[in-house]
Protein backbone atom coordinates (compact mmCIF):
# COMPACT_ATOMS: atom_id res chain seq x y z
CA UNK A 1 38.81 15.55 -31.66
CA UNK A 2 37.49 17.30 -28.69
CA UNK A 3 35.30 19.18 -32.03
CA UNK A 4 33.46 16.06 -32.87
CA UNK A 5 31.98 15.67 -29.22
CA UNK A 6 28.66 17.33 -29.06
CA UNK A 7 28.26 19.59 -26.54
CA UNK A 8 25.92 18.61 -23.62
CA UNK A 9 22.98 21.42 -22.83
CA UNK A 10 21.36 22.05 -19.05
CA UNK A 11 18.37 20.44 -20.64
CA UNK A 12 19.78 17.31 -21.78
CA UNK A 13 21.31 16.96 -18.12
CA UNK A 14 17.38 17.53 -16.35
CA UNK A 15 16.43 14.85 -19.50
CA UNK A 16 18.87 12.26 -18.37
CA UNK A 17 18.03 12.54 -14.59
CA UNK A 18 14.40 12.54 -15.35
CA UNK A 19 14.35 9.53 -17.22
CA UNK A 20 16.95 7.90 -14.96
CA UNK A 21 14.53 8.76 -12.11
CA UNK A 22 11.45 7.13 -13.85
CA UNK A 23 13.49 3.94 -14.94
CA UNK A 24 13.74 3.63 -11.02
CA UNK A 25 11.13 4.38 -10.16
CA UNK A 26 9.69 1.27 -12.26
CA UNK A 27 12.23 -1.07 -10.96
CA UNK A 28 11.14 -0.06 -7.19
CA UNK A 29 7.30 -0.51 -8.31
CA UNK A 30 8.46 -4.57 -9.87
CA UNK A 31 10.67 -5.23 -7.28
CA UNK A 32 9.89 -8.84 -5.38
CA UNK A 33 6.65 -9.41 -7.59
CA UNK A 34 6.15 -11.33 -10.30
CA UNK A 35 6.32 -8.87 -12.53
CA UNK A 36 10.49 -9.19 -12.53
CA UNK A 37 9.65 -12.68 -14.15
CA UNK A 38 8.06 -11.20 -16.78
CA UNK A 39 10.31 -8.58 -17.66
CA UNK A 40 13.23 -10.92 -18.06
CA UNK A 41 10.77 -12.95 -20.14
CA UNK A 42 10.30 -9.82 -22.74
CA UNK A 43 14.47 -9.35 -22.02
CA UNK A 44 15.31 -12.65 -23.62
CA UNK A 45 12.36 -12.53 -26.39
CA UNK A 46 14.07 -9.06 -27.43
CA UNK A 47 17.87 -10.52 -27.34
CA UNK A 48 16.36 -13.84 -28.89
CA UNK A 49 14.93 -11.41 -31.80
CA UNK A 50 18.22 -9.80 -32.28
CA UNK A 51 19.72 -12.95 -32.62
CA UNK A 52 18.17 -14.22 -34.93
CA UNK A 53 18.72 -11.07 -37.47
CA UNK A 54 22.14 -11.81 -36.59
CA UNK A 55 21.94 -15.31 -37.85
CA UNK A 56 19.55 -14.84 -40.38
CA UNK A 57 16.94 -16.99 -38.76
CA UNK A 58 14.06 -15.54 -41.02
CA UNK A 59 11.24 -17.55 -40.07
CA UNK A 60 12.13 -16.97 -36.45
CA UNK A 61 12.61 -13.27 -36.71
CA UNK A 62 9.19 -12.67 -38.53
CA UNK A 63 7.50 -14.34 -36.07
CA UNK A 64 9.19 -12.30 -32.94
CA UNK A 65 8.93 -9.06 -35.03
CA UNK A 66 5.15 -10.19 -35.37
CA UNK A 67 5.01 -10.31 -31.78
CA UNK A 68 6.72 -7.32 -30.92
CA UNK A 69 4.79 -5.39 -33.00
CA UNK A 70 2.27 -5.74 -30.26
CA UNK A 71 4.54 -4.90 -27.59
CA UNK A 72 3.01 -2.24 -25.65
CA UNK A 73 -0.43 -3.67 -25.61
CA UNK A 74 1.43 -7.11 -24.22
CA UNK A 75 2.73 -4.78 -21.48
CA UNK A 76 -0.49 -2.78 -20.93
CA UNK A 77 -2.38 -6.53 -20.52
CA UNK A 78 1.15 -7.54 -18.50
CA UNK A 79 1.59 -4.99 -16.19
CA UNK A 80 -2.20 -3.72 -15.97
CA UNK A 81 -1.72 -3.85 -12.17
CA UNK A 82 1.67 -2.26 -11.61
CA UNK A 83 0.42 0.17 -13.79
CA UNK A 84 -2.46 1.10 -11.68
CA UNK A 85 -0.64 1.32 -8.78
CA UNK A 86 1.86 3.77 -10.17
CA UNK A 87 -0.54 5.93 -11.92
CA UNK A 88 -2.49 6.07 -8.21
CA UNK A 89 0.79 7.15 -6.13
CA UNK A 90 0.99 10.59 -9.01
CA UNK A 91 -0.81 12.40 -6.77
CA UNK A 92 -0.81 16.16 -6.40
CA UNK A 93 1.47 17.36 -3.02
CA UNK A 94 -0.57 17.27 -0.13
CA UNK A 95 -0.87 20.98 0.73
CA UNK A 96 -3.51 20.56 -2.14
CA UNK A 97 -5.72 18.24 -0.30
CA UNK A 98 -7.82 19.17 2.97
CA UNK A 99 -7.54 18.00 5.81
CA UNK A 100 -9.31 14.71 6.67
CA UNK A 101 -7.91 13.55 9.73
CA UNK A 102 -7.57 14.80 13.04
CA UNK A 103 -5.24 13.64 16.19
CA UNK A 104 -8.42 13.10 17.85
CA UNK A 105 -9.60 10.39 14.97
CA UNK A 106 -5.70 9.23 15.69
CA UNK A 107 -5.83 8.86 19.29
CA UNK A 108 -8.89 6.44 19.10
CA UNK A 109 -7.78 4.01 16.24
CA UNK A 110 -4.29 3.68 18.46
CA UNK A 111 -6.91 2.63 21.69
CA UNK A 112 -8.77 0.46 19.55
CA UNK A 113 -5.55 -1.10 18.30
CA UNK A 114 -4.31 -1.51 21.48
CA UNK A 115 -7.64 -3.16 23.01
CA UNK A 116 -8.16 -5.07 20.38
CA UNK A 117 -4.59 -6.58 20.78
CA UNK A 118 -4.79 -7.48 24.44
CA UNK A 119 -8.00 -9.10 23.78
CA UNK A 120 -6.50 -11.53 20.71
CA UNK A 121 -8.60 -9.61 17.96
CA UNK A 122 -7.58 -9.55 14.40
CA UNK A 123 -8.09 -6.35 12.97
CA UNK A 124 -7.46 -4.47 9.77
CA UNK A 125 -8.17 -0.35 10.32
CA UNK A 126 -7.07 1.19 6.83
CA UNK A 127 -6.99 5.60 6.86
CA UNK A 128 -7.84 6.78 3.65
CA UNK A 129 -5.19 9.57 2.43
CA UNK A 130 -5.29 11.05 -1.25
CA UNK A 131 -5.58 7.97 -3.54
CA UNK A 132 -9.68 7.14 -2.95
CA UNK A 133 -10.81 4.20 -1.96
CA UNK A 134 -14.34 3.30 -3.59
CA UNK A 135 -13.56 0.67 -5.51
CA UNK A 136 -12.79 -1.59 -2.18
CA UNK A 137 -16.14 -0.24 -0.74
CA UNK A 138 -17.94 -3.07 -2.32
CA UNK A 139 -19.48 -5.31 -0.99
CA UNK A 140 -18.87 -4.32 2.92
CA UNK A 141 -21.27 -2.51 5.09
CA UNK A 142 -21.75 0.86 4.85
CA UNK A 143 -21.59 2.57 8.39
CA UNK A 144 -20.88 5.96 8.08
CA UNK A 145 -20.38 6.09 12.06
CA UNK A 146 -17.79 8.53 14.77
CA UNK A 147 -14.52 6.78 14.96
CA UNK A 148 -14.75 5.21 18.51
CA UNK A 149 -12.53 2.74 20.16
CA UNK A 150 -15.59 0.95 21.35
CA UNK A 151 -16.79 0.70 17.85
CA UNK A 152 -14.09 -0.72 16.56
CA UNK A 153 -13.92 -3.55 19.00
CA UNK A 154 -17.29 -3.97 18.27
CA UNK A 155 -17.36 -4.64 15.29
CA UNK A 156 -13.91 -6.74 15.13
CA UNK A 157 -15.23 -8.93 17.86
CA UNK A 158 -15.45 -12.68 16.45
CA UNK A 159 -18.93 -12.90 17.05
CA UNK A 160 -19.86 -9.58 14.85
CA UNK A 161 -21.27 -10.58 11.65
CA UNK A 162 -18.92 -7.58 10.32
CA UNK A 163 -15.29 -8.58 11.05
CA UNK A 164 -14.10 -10.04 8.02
CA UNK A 165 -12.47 -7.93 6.25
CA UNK A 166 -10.87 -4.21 6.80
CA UNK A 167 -13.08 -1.21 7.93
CA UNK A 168 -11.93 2.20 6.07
CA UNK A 169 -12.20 5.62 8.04
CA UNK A 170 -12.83 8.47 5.43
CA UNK A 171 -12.73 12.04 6.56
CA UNK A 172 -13.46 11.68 10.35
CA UNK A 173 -15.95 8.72 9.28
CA UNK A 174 -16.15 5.25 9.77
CA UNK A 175 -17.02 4.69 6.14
CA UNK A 176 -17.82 1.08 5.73
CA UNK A 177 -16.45 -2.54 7.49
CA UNK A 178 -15.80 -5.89 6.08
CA UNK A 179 -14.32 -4.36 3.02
CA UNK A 180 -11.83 -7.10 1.02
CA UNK A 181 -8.80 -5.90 0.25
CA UNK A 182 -6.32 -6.81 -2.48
CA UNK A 183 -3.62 -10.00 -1.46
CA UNK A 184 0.36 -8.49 -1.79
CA UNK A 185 2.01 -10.13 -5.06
CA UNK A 186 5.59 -9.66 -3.27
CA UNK A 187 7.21 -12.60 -3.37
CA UNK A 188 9.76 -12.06 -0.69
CA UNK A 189 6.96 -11.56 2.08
CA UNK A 190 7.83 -12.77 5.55
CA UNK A 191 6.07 -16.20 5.75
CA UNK A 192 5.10 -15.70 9.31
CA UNK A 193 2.69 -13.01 7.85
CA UNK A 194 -0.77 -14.39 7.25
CA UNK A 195 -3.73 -13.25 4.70
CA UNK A 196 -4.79 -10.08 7.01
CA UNK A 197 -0.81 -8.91 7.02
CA UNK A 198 -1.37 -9.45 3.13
CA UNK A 199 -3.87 -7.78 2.89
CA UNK A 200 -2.66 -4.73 4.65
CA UNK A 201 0.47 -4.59 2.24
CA UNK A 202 -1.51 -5.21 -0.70
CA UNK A 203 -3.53 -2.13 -0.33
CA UNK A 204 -0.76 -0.01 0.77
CA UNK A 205 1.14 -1.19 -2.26
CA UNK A 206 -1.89 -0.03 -4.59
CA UNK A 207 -2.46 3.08 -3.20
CA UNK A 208 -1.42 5.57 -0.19
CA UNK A 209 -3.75 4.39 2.83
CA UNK A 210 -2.46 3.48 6.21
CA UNK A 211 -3.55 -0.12 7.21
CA UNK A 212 -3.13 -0.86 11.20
CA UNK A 213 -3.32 -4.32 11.28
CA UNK A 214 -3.58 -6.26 14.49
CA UNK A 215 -2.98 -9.99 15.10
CA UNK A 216 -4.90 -12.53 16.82
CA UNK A 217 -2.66 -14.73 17.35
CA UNK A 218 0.34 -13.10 18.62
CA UNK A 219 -1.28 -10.08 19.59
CA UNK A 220 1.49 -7.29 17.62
CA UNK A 221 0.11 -4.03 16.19
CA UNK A 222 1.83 -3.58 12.61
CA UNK A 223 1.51 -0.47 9.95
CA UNK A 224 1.62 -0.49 6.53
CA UNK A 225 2.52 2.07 4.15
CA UNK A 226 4.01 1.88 0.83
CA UNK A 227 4.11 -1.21 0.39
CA UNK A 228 6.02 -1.98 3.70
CA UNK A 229 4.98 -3.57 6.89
CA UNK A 230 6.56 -2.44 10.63
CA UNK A 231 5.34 -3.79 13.89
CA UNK A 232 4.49 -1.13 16.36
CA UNK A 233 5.56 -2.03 20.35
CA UNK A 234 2.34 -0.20 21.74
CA UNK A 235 -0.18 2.25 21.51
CA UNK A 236 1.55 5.50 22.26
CA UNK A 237 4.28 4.61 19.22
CA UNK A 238 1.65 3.96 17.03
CA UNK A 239 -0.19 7.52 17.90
CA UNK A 240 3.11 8.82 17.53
CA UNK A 241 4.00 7.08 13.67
CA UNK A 242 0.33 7.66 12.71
CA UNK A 243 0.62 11.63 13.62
CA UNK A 244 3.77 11.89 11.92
CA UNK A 245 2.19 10.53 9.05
CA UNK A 246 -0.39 12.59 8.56
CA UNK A 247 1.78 16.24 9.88
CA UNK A 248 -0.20 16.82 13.34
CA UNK A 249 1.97 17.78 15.45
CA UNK A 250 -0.56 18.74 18.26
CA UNK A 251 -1.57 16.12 20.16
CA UNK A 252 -5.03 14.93 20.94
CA UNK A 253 -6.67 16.20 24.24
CA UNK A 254 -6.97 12.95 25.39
CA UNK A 255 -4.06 11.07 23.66
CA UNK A 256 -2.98 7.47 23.38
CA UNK A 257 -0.52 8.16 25.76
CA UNK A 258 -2.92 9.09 28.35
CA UNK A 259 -5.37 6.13 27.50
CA UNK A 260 -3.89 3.14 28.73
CA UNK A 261 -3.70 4.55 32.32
CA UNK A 262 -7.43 4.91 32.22
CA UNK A 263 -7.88 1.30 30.92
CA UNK A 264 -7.68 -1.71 33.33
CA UNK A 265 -6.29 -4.84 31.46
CA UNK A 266 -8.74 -6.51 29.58
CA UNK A 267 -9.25 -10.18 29.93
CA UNK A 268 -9.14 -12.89 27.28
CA UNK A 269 -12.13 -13.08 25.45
């Protein structure tokens, strides 16, 4: 008996975990969006199909044979967007990539967090990584300006024409402000978080980018990454996370840490 069993090869072991690892993979990149709905909507088409060969339904089985015929452009059309997003996270390791941020860069979006915060500011900072971000570029102003605190506040202050919208840092730059981002599909998204908090997990569920995002209204500091949202208690934690993030270990010369002793309180604006 033990004859009839084939035998199972090192290869078909690394084939099994491979495509066990991909399957979840796919169910982490669906999970809380709409696109669960519409997977268990193909599910029961495909047992409904079966079915109906089972029964002899012909009429009913042509038709769902028609349609799944055209499966995988259905799921292409489907799932264009969770596609997208896991095609953009197969990057290449990072000791491939330069570079593009320093502690310094660091040190000043933590300030500007922090100021921005005490002086009920909404604010969305996003840090480019490895996944590029051109395509969100449209439409906001191009700056191209040194990462500064001041700056930041600037141009996050109500009355600048530029603070809708996110600003995105690219390598040591300022790139461009009042750039839209892309609105979370996750269903199971705390409702105390508004559009900017949104926002912010929206493009770090499409690609790798850091998104600080500060809140007006109850003045918390919060980071998103992959596709999850933490608050941060102040401005040396969030120097700390945002180091770690990007492996620099040395500190800045003139770190968050050392910043807010410098800084008087700010009042209200």
């Amino acid at each position: 008996m033990l004859d009839t069993i084939p035998s199972i090869r090192l290869r078909d072991i690394v084939d099994i975990l491979i495509v066990s690892y991909l399957i979840y993979r796919i169910l982490l990149l669906i999970r809380g969006t709409r696109a669960v709905q519409m997977v268990l909507g193909i599910a029961s088409i495909l047992m409904l199909y079966f079915l109906s060969a089972f029964f002899e339904l012909q009429a009913l089985r042509v038709l769902l044979k028609t349609f799944l015929g055209s499966l995988l452009v259905v799921i292409v059309i489907l799932f264009q967007s969770e596609i997208r997003r896991g095609l953009a996270h197969m990057v290449l390791p990072r000791f491939f990539h330069g570079r593009q941020t320093e502690a310094s860069d660091l040190a000043e979006v933590a300030r500007a967090a922090s100021l921005l915060a005490r002086r009920h500011l909404g604010a969305l900072i996003v840090l480019e990584r490895d996944n590029g971000l051109r395509d969100f570029l449209e439409g906001g102003f191009r700056l191209d300006a040194r990462i500064q605190a001041e700056l930041l506040l600037a141009i996050f202050h109500t009355s600048s024409p530029m603070h809708d919208g996110g600003v995105i840092i690219h390598k040591h730059r300022i790139h461009s402000s009042g750039c839209l981002l892309p609105l979370s599909q996750n269903l199971n998204i705390d409702k105390r978080y508004g559009t900017r908090h949104r926002a912010a997990l929206g493009l770090s569920e499409e690609t790798d980018a850091i998104v600080v995002v500060v809140s007006e209204e109850t003045q918390t500091i919060s980071i998103a990454r992959n596709g999850r949202i933490n608050p941060v208690p102040d401005e040396t934690q969030l120097f700390a996370i945002l180091r770690d993030i990007f492996n620099l270990k040395k500190p800045a010369a003139r770190g968050a840490a050392e910043r807010p002793k410098a800084d008087a309180p700010d009042a209200q604006s």
